[in-house]
Protein backbone atom coordinates (compact mmCIF):
# COMPACT_ATOMS: atom_id res chain seq x y z
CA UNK A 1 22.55 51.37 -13.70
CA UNK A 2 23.04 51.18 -9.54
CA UNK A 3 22.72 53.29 -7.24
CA UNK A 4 26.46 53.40 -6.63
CA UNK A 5 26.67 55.64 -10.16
CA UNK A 6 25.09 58.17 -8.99
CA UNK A 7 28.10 58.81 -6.16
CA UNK A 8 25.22 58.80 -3.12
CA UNK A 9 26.44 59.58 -0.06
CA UNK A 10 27.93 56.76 2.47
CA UNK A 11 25.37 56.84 4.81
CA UNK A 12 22.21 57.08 2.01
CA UNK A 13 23.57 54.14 0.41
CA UNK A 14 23.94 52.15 3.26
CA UNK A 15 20.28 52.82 4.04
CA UNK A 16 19.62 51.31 0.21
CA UNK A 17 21.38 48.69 0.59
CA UNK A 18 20.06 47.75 4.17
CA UNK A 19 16.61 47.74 1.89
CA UNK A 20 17.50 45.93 -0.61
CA UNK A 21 17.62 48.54 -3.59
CA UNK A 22 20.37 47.69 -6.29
CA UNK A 23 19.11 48.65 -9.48
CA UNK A 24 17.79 52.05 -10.89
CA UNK A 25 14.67 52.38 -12.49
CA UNK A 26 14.12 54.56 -16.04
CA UNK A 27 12.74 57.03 -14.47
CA UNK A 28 15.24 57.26 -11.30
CA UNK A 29 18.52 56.79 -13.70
CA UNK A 30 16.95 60.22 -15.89
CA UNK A 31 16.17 62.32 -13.03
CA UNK A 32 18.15 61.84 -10.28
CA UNK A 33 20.73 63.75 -11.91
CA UNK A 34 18.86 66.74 -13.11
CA UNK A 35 17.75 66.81 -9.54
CA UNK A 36 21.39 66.67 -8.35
CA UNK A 37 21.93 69.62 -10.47
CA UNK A 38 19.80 71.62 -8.99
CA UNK A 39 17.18 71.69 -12.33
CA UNK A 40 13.33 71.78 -12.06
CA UNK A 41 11.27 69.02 -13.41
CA UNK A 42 8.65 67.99 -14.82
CA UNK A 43 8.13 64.31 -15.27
CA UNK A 44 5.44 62.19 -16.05
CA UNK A 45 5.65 59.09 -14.67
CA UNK A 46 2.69 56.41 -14.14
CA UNK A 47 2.38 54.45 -10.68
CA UNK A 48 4.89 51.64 -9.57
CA UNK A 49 7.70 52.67 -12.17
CA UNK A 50 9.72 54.23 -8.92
CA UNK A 51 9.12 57.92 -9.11
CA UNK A 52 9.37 58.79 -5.05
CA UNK A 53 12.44 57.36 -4.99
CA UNK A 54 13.42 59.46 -7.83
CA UNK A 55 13.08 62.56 -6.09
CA UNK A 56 13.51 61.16 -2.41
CA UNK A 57 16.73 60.18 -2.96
CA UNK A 58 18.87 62.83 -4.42
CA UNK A 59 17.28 65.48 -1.54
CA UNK A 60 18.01 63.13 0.98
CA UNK A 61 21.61 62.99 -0.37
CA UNK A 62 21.59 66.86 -0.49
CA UNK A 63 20.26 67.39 2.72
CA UNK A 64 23.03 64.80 4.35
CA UNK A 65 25.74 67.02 2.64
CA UNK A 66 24.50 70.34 4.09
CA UNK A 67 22.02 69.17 7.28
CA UNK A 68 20.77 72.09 8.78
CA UNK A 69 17.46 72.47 11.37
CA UNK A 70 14.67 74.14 9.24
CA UNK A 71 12.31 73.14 6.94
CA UNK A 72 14.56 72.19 3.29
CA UNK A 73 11.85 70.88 1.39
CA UNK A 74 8.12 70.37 0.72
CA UNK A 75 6.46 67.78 -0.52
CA UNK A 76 2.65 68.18 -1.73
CA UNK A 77 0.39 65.14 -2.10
CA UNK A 78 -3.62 64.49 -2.57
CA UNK A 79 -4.24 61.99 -0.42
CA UNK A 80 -2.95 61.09 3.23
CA UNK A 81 -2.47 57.40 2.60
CA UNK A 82 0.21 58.74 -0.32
CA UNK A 83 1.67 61.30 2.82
CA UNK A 84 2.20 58.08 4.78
CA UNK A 85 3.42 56.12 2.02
CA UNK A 86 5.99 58.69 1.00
CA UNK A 87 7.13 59.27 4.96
CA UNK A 88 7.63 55.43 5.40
CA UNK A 89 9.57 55.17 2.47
CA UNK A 90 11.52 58.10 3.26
CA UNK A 91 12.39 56.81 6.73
CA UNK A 92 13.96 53.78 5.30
CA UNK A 93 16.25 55.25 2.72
CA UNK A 94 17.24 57.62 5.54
CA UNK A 95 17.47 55.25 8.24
CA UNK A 96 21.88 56.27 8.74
CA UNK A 97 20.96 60.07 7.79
CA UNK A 98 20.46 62.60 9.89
CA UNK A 99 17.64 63.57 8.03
CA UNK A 100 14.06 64.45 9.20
CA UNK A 101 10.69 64.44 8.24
CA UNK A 102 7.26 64.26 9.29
CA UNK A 103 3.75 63.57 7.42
CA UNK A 104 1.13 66.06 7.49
CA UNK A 105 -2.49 65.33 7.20
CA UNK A 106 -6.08 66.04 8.31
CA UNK A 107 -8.22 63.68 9.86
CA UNK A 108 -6.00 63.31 12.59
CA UNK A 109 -6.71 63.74 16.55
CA UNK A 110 -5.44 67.28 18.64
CA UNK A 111 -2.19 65.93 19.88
CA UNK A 112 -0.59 65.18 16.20
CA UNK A 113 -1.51 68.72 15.18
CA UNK A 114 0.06 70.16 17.84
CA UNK A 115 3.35 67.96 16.42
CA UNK A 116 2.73 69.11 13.28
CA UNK A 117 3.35 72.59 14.24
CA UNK A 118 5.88 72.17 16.71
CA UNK A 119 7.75 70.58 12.88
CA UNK A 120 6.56 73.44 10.91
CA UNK A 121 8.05 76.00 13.36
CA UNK A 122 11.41 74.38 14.63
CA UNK A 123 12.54 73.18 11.54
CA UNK A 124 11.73 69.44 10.23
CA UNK A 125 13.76 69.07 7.32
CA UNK A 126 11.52 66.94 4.84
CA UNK A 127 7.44 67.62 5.45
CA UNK A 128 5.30 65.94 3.20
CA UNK A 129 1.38 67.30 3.53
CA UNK A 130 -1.93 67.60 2.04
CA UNK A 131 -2.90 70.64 0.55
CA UNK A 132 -5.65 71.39 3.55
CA UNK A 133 -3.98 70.47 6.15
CA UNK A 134 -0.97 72.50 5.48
CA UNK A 135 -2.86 75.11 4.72
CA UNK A 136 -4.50 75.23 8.29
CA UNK A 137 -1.29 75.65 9.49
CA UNK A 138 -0.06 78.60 7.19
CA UNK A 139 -3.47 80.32 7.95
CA UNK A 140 -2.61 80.32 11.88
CA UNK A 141 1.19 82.38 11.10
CA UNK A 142 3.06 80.71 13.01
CA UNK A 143 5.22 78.34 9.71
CA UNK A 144 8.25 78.85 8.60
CA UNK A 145 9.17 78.52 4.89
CA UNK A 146 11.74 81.32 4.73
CA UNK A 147 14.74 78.83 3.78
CA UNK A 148 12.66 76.13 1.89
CA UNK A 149 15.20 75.00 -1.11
CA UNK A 150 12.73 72.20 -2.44
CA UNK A 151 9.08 72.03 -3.47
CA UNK A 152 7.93 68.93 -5.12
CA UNK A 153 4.58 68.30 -6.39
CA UNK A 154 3.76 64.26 -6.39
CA UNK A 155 0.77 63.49 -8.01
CA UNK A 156 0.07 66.53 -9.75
CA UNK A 157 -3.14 65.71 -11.99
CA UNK A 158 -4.70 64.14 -9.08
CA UNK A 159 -4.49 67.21 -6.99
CA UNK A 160 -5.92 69.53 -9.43
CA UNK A 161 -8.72 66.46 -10.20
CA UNK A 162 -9.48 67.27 -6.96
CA UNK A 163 -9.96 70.58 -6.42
CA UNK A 164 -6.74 71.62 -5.27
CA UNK A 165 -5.49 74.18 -7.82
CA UNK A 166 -6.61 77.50 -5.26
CA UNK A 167 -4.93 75.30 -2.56
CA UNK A 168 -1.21 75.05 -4.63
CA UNK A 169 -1.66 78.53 -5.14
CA UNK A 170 -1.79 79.75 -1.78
CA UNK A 171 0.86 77.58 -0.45
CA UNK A 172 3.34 78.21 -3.12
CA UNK A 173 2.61 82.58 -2.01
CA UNK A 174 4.36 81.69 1.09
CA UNK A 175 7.46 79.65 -0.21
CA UNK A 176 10.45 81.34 -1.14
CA UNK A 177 10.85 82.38 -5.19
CA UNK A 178 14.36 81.26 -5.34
CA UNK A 179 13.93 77.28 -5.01
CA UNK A 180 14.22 74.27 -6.91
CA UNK A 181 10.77 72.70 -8.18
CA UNK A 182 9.70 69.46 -8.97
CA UNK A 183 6.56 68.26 -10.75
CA UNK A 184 5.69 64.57 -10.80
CA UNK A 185 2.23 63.49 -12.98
CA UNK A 186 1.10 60.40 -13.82
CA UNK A 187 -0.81 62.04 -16.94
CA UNK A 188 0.25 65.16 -18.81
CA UNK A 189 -3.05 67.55 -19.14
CA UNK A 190 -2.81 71.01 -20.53
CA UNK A 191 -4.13 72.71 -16.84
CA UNK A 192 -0.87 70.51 -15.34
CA UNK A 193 1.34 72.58 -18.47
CA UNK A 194 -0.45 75.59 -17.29
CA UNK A 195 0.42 75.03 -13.62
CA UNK A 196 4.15 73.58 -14.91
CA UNK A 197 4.63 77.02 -16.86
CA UNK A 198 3.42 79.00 -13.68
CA UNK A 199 5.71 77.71 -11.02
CA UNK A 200 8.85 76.06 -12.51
CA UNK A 201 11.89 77.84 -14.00
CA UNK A 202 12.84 76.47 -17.39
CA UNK A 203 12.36 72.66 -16.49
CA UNK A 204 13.80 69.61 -17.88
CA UNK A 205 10.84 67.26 -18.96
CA UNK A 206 11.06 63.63 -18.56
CA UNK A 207 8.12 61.32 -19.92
CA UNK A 208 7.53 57.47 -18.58
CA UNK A 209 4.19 57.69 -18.94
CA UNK A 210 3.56 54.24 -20.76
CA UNK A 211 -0.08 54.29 -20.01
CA UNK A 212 -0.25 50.65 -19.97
CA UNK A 213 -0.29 47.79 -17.07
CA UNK A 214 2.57 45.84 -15.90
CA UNK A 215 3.71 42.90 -18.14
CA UNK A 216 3.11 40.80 -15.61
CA UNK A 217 -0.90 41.56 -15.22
CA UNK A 218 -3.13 39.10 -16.81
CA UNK A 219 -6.50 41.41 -17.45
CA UNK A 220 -9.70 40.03 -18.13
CA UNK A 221 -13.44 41.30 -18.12
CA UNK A 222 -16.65 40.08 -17.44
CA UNK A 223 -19.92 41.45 -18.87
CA UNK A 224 -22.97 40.93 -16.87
CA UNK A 225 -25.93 43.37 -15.68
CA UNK A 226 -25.41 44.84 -11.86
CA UNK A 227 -27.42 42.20 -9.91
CA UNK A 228 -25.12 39.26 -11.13
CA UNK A 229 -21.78 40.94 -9.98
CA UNK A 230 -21.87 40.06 -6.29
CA UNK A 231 -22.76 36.19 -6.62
CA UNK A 232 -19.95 36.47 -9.05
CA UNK A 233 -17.46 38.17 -6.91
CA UNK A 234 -17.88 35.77 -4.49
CA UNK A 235 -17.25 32.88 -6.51
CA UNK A 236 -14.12 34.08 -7.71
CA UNK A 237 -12.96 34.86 -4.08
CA UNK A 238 -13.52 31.38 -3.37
CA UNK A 239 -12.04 29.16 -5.95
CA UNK A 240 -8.90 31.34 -6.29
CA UNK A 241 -6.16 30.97 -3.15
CA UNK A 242 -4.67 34.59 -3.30
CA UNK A 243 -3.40 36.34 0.02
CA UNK A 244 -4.27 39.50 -1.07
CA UNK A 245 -7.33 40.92 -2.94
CA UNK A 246 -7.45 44.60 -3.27
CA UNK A 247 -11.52 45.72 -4.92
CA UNK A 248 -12.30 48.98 -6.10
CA UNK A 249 -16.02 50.63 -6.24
CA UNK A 250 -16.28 54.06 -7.53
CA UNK A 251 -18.76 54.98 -4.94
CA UNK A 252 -18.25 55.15 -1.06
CA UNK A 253 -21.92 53.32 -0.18
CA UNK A 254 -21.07 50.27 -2.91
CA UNK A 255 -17.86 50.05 -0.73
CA UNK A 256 -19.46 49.58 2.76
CA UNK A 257 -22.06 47.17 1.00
CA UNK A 258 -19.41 45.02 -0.01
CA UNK A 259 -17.39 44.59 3.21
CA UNK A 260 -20.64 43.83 4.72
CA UNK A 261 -22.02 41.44 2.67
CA UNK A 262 -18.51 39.79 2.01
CA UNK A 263 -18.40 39.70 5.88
CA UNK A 264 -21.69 38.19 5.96
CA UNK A 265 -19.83 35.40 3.74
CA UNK A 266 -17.13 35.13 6.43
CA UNK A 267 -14.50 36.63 4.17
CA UNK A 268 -11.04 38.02 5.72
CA UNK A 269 -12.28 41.55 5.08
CA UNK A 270 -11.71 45.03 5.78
CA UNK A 271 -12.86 48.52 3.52
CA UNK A 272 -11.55 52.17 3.31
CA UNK A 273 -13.34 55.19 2.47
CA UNK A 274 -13.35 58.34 4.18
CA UNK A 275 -16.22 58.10 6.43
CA UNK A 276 -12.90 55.90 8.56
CA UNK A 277 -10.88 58.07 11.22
CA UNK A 278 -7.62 58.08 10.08
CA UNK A 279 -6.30 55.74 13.02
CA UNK A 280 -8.70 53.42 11.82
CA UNK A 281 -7.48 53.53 8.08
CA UNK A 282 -4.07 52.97 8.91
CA UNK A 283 -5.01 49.77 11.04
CA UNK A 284 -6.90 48.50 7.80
CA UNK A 285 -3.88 49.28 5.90
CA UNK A 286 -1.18 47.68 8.60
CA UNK A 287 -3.61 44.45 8.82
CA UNK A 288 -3.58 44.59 5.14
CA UNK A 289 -0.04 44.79 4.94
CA UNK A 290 1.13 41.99 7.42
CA UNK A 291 -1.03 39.92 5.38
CA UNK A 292 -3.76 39.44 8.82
CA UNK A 293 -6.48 41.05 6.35
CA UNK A 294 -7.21 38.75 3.06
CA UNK A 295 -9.24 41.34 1.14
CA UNK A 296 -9.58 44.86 0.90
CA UNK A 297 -12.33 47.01 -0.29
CA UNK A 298 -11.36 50.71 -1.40
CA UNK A 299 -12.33 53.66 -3.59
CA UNK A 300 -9.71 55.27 -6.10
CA UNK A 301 -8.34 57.09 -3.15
CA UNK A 302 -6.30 53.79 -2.79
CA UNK A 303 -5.43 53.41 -6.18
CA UNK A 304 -2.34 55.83 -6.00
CA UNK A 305 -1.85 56.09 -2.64
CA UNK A 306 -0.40 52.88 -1.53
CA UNK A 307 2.55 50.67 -1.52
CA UNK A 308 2.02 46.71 -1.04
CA UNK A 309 3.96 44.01 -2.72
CA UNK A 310 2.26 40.22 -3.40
CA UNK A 311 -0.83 41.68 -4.66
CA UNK A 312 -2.67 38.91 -6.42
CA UNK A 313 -5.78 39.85 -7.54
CA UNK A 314 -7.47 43.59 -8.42
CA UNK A 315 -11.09 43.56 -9.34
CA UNK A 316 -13.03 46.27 -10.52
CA UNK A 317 -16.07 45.95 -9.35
CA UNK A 318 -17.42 48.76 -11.67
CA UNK A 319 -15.37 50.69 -14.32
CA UNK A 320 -13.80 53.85 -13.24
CA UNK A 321 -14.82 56.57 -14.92
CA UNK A 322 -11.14 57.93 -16.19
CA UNK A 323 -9.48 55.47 -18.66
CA UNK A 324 -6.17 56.30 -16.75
CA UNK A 325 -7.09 55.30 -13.34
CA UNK A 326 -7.73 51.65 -14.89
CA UNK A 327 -3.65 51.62 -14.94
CA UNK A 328 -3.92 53.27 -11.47
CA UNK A 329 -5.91 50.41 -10.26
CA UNK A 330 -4.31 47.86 -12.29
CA UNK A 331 -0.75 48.72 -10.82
CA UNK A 332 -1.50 47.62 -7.50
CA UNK A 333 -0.66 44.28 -8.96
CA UNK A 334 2.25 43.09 -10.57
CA UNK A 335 4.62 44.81 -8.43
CA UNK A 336 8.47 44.62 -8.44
CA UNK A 337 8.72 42.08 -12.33
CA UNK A 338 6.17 39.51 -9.99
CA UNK A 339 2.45 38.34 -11.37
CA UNK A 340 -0.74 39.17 -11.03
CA UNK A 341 -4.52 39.57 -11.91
CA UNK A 342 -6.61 42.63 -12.81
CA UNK A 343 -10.87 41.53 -13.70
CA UNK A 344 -13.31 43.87 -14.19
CA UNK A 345 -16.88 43.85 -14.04
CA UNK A 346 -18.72 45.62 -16.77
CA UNK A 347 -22.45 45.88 -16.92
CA UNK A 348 -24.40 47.96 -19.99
CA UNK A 349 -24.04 51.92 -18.94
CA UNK A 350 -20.12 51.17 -18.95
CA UNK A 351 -19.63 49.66 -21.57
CA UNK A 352 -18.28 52.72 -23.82
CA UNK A 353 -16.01 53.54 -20.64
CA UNK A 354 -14.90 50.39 -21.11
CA UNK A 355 -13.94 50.72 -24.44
CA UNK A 356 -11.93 53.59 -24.04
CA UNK A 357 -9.33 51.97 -21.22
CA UNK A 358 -8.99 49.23 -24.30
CA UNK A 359 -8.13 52.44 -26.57
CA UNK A 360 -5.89 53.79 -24.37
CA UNK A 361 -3.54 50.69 -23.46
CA UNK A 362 -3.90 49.57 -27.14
CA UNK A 363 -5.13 46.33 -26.78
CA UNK A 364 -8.39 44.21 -26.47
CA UNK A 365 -8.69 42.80 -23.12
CA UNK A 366 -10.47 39.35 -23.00
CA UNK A 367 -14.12 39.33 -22.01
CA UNK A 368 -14.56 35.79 -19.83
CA UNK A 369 -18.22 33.83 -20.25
CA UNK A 370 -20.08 34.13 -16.93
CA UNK A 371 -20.92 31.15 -14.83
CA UNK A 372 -24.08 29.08 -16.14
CA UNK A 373 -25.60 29.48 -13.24
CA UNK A 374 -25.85 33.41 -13.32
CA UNK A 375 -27.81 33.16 -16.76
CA UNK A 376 -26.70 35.46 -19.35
CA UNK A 377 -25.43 38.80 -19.57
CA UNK A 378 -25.50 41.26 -21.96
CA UNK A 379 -24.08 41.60 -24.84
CA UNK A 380 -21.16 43.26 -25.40
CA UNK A 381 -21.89 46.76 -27.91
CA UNK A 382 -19.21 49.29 -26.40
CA UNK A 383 -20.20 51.84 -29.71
CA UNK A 384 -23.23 52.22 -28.38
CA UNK A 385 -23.10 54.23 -25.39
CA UNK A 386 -26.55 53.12 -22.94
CA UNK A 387 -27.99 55.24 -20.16
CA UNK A 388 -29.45 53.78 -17.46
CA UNK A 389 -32.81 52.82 -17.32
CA UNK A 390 -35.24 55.36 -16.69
CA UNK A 391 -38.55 54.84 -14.63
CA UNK A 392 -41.42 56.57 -15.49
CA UNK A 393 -44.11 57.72 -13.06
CA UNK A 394 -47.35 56.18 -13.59
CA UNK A 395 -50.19 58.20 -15.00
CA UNK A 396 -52.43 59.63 -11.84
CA UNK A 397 -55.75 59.84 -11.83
CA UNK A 398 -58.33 62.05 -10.53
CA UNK A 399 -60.91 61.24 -8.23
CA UNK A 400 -62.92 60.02 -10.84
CA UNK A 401 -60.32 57.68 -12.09
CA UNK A 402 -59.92 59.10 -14.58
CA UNK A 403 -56.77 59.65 -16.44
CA UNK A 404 -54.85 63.21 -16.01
CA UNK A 405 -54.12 65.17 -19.21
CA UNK A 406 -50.70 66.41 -18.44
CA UNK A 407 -50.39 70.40 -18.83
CA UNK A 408 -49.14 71.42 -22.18
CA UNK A 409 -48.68 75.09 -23.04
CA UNK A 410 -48.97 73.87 -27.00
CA UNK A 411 -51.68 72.36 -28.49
CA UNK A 412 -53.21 68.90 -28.27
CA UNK A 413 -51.40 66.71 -31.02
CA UNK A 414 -51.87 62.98 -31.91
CA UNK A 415 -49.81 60.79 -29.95
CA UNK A 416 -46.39 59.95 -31.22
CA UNK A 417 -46.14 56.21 -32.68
């Protein structure tokens, strides 16, 4: 199906085909026209299978049929790098419309919040925000939501993952009742029902949600204990010629310890976390992007919230702790039917974590011998879920040297064999 069948205006599909965009997507040929019939929705729909365009597109079209100055739709995200993401694309497909938008998004300096609001009060068509950020703005009176006709929720299960479920409600008090709403997830929860059944008027439902990686991904695992994953990382970073390397740590600190000592290895490098001002975020991203910056280093914040072709290689440097943001992660690569590949590092407390992603996209993914040189790792025993190692304190002494009894409301007993 092309974007001609859907009977676009003139001036949105010029904009598509300026861009390059023939073809429809599953998920853009099923609800672009519930959209375009003014239906709410509720579609679940996993990362890189096309879903902004599948609601971009047909309120873009609607807006260039009826363009008016005030704010005709909302769109809700969790992160800002997905606000960005969303704007740029938006900006393209509207390039010959008179359609406008804006992103909003904290972080940012004095002067961009004062263009925020001069959006929010003379009438931006399209904004796309952050929960917080928008809701700074509400709090101060001065926004005007009075002839909102679109509210779109991208993103869903990572909002409310995140704390944002008081957040939605607030906003949604000061949009009008009598609107069309749409609800994008990339999973399908029973609080994202509960929110669905809360704020949408008898929805069509749309499910894409494949839950596994791209075809194109070739996935493959390496189990080893923690101190053998960085001489390991950096091996693979230097006998594979990829331009782009996105790696993902769980943890903020493991993040900045890897740019360092990757640095310190004189790898292209660059991180993001959110200790970064946004200004410098977007420069890691734009460096990234224009292929100046080799590698990136990134928590999940990254995994949904960005859009870069000619990804070559994802590693997981640890296992994230939700089986579904392994597809997250994993989707950076393989973009657009092109090739990639996805290695993760698993050491003993994640294994059973582990285990489950291998559940979830029904299949075993192959677990690659370590280098000789590391030694060996340990074995792989996924039913057996490990904690990490705990370190007990050493008996103290008193001044005698003598060994401590430790206090014990019950009785002496025999030590246990």
């Amino acid at each position: 199906m092309t974007f001609n069948d859907f009977n676009f205006e003139a001036d949105l599909l010029e904009g598509l085909q300026y861009m390059g965009f023939n073809n429809a997507t599953p998920i853009q040929e099923q609800a672009i026209p519930i959209i375009m019939a003014d239906r709410d929705l509720i579609a679940c729909a996993q990362t890189g299978t096309g879903k902004t365009a599948a609601y971009l597109l047909p309120t873009i079209n609607k807006l260039t049929k009826s363009h008016g100055t005030y704010v005709d739709t909302l769109i809700i995200v969790p992160t800002r790098e997905l606000a960005i993401q969303i704007n740029e694309s938006l900006q393209g497909f509207s390039y010959f419309t008179p359609v406008s938008s804006i992103a909003i998004y904290g972080g940012s300096n004095g002067s961009a919040f004062e263009q925020e609001k001069r959006a929010l009060t003379e009438g931006t068509n399209i904004i796309i925000a952050t929960p917080g950020r928008l809701i700074a703005h509400l709090n101060m009176g001065y926004v005007k939501m009075d002839k909102l006709k679109h509210l779109i929720l991208d993103e869903a299960d990572r909002m409310l993952d995140m704390g944002f479920s008081d957040d939605l409600n607030k906003i949604i008090t000061y949009l009008p009742k009598n609107r069309q709403t749409l609800m994008f997830s990339a999973t399908m929860p029973s609080k994202i029902r509960t929110l669905a059944k809360l704020i949408l008027n008898d929805p069509a439902e749309i499910n894409i949600a494949l839950s596994k990686p791209a075809e194109g991904v070739t996935q493959g695992a390496y189990v080893l204990y923690d101190g053998q994953k960085l001489t390991l990382l950096k091996s693979i970073l230097s006998e594979k010629e990829i331009s782009s390397v996105i790696i993902f740590s769980s943890k903020k600190e493991r993040v900045k310890n890897l740019e360092k000592e990757l640095a310190r290895a004189k790898f292209n490098v660059a991180s993001i976390h959110s200790d970064l001002e946004q200004d410098q975020r977007n420069e890691v991203l734009r460096n990234f992007k224009n292929k100046k910056l080799q590698i990136l280093v990134a928590t999940d914040v990254l995994s949904r919230g960005i859009d870069i072709d000619s990804i070559g290689l994802v590693v997981n440097y640890d296992v994230p702790d939700d089986a579904e943001d392994y597809i997250h992660r994993v989707g950076r690569t393989a973009r657009a039917a092109t090739t990639g590949i996805a290695l993760t590092f698993i050491n003993e407390a994640d294994q059973h974590k582990f285990k489950r992603i291998e559940d979830l996209i029904g299949a075993d993914i192959d677990k690659r011998e370590i280098p000789e040189i590391l030694g060996k790792g340990p074995e792989y025993k996924p039913e057996e879920k490990r904690s990490k190692p705990s370190f007990k304190r050493r008996p103290q002494g008193n001044r005698n040297g003598n060994r401590r009894r430790p206090h014990s409301s019950k009785p002496n007993q025999p030590p246990k064999k």
